[in-house]
C-alpha atoms as a PDB file:
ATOM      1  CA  UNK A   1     120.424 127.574 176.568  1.00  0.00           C
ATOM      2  CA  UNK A   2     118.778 125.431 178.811  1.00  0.00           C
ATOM      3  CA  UNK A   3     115.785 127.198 180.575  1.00  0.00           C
ATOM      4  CA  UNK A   4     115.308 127.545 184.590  1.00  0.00           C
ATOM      5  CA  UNK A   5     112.020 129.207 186.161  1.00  0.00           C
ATOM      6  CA  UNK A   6     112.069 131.886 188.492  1.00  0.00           C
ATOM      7  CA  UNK A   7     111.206 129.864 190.749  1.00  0.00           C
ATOM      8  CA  UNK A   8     113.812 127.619 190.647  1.00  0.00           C
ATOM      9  CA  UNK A   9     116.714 129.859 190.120  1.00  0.00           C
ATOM     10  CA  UNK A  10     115.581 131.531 193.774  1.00  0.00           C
ATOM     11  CA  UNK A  11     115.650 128.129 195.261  1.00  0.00           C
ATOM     12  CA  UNK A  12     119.242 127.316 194.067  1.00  0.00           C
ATOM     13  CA  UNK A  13     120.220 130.747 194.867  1.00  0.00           C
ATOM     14  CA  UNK A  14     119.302 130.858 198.448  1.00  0.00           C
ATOM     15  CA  UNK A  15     120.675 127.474 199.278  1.00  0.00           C
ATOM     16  CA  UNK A  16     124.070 128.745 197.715  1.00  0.00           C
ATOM     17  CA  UNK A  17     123.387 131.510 200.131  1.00  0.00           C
ATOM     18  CA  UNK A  18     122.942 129.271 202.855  1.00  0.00           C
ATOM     19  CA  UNK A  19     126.076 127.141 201.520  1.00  0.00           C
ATOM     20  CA  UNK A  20     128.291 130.310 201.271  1.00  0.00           C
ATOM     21  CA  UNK A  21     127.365 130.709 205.078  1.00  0.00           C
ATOM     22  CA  UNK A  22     129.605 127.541 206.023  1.00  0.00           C
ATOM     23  CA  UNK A  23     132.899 128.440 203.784  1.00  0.00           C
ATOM     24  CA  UNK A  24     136.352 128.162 205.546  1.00  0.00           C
ATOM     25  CA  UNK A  25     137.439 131.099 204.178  1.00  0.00           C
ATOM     26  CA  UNK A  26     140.374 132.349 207.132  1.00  0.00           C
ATOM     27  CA  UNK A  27     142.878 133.843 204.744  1.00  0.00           C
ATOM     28  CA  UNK A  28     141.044 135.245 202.019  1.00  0.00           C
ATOM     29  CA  UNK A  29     137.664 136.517 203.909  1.00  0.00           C
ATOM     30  CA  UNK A  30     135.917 135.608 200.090  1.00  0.00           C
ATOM     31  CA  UNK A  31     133.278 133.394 200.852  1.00  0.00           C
ATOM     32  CA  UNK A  32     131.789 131.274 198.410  1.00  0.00           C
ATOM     33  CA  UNK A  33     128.127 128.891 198.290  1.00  0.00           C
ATOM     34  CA  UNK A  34     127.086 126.712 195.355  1.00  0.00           C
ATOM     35  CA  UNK A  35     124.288 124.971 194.548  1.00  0.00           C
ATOM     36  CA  UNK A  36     124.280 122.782 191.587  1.00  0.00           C
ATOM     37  CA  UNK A  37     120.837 120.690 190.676  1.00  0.00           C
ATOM     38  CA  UNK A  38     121.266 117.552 188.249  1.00  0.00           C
ATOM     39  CA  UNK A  39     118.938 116.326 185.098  1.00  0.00           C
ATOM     40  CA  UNK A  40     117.305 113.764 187.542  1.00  0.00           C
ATOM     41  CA  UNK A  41     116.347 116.699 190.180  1.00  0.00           C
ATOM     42  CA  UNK A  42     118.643 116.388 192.880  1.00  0.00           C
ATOM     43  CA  UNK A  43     121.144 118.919 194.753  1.00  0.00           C
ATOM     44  CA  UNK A  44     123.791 119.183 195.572  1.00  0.00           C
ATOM     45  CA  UNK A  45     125.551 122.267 197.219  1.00  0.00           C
ATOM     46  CA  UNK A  46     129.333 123.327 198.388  1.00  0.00           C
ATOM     47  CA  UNK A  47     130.966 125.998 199.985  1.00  0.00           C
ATOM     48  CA  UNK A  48     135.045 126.777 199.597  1.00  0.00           C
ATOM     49  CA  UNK A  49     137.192 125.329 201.665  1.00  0.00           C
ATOM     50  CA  UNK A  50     140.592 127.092 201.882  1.00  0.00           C
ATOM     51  CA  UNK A  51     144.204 125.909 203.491  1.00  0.00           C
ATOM     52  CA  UNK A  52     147.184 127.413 204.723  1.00  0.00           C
ATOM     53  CA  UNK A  53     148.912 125.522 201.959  1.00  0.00           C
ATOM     54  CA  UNK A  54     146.915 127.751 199.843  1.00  0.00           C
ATOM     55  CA  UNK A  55     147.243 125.172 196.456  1.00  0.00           C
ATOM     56  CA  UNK A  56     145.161 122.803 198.396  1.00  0.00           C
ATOM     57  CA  UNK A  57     142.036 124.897 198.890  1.00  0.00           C
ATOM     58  CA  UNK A  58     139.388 123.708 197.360  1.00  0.00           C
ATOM     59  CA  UNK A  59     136.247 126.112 195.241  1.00  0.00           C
ATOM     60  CA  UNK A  60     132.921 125.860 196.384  1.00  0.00           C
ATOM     61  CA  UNK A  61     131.532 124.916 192.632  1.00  0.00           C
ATOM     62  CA  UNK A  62     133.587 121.971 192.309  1.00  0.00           C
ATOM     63  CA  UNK A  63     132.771 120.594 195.876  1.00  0.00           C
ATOM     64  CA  UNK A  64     129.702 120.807 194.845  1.00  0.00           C
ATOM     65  CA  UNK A  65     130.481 118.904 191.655  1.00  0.00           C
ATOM     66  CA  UNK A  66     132.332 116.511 193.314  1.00  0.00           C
ATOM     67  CA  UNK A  67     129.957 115.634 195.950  1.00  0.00           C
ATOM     68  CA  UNK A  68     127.574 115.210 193.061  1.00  0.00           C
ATOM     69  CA  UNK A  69     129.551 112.544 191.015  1.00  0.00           C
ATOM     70  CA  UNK A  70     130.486 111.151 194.361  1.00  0.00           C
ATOM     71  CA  UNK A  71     127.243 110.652 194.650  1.00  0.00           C
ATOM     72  CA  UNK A  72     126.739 108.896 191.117  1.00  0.00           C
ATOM     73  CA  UNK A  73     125.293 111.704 189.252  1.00  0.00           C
ATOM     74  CA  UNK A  74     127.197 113.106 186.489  1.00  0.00           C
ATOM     75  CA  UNK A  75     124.636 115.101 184.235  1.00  0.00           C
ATOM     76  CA  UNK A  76     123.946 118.780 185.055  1.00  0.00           C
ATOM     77  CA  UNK A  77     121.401 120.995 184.768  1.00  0.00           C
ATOM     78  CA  UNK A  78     121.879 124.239 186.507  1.00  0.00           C
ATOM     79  CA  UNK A  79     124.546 125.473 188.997  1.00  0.00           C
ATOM     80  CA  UNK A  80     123.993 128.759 191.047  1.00  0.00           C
ATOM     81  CA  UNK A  81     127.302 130.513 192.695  1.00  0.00           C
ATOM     82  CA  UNK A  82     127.007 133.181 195.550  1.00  0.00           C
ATOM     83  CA  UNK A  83     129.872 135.484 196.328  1.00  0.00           C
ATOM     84  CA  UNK A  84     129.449 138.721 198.392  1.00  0.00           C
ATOM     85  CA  UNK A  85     130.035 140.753 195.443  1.00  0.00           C
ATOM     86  CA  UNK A  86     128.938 137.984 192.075  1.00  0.00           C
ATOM     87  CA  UNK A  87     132.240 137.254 191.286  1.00  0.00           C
ATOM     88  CA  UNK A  88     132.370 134.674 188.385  1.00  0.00           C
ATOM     89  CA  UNK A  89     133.955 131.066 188.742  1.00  0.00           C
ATOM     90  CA  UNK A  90     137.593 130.786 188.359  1.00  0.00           C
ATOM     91  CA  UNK A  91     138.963 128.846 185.128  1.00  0.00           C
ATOM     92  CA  UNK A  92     140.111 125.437 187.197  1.00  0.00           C
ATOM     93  CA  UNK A  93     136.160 125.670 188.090  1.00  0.00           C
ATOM     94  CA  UNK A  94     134.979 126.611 184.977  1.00  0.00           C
ATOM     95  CA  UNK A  95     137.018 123.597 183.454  1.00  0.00           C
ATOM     96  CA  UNK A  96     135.222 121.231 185.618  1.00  0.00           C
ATOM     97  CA  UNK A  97     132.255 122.425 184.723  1.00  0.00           C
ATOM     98  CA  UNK A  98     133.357 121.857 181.242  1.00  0.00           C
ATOM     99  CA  UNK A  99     134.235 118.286 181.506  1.00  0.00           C
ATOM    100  CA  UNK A 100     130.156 117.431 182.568  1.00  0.00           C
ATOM    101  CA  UNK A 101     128.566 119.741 180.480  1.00  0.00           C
ATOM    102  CA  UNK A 102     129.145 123.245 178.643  1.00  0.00           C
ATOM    103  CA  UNK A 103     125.265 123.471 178.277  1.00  0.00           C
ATOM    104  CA  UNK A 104     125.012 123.872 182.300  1.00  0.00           C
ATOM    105  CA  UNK A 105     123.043 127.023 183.076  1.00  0.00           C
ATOM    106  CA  UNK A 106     125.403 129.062 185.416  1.00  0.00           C
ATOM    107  CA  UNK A 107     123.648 131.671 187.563  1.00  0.00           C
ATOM    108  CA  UNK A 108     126.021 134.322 189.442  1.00  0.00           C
ATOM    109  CA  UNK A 109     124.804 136.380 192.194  1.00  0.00           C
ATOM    110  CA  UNK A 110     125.824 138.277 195.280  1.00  0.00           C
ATOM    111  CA  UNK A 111     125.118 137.758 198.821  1.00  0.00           C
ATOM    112  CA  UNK A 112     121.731 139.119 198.525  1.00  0.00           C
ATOM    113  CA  UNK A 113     120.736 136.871 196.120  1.00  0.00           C
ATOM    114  CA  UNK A 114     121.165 139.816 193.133  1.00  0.00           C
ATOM    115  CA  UNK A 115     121.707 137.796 189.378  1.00  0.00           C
ATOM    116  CA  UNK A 116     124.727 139.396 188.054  1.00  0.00           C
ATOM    117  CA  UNK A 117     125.004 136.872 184.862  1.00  0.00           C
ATOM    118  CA  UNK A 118     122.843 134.054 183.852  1.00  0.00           C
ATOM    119  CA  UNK A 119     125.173 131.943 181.271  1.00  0.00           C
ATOM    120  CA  UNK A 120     126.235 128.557 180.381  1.00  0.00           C
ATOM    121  CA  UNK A 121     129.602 127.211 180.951  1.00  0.00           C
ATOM    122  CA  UNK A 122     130.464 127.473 177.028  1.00  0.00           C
ATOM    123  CA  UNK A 123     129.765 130.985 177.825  1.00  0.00           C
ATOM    124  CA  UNK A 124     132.248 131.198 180.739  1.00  0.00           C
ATOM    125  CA  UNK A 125     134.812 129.236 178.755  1.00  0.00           C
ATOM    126  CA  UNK A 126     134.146 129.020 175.288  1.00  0.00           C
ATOM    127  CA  UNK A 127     136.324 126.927 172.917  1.00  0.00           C
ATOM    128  CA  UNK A 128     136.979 124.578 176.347  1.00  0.00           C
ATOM    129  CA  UNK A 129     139.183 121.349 176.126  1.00  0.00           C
ATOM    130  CA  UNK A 130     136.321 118.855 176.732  1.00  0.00           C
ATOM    131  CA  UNK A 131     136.792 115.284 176.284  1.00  0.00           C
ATOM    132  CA  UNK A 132     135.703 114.679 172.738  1.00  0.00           C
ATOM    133  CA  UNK A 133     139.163 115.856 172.184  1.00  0.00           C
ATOM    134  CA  UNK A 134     140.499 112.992 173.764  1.00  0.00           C
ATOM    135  CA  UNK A 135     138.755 110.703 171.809  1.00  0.00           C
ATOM    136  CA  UNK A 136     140.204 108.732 169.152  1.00  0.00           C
END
């Protein structure tokens, strides 16, 4: 597993925190904040935005993906999620994460910044469809 620093793993934690802060979250009240840095240093963070056509609401860890690859940048280092209570990612998330990287470091933690789980995505979702399957 890849290795994060103290340090580091406060820094992505409180801007998740911060992140989590701006969710659209009218119909479920469960607020989520991501904060996901890339190989070549940069961040990129996301909060969930829900809909009233629920199916079209969208997780704060893959806005945060996303805006990354949006952005050009499509190898990932660490991703930090903050929930009120440390929930985990759900499996649509986890299988984005999956399709950039099961090595990712994934940090959970609550609201007050609290690591419930540090983990990789292969750990969230081992066995994962990744692309190599698709390969021929």
């Amino acid at each position: 597993m890849n290795t994060i620093t103290r340090e580091d793993a406060k820094l992505l934690i409180n801007l998740a925190i911060e992140a989590r802060r701006r969710a659209y979250a009218p119909y479920s009240k469960y607020q989520v904040g991501a904060a996901l840095r890339t190989k070549s240093g940069r961040i990129f963070t996301g909060a969930n935005v829900e809909n009233a056509a629920y199916p079209t609401t969208m997780c704060a860890e893959r806005v945060a993906i996303f805006s990354a690859v949006s952005q050009g940048e499509r190898d990932f280092d660490v991703i930090a999620v903050v929930t009120a209570n440390g929930g985990s990612p759900c499996g649509s998330c986890r299988q984005v994460m999956a399709e950039f990287g099961l090595d990712t470091v994934v940090l959970i933690a609550d609201e007050t910044g609290k690591v419930f789980d540090e983990t990789t995505v292969n750990g969230l979702l081992p066995g994962a469809f990744t692309p190599a399957y698709l390969k021929r």
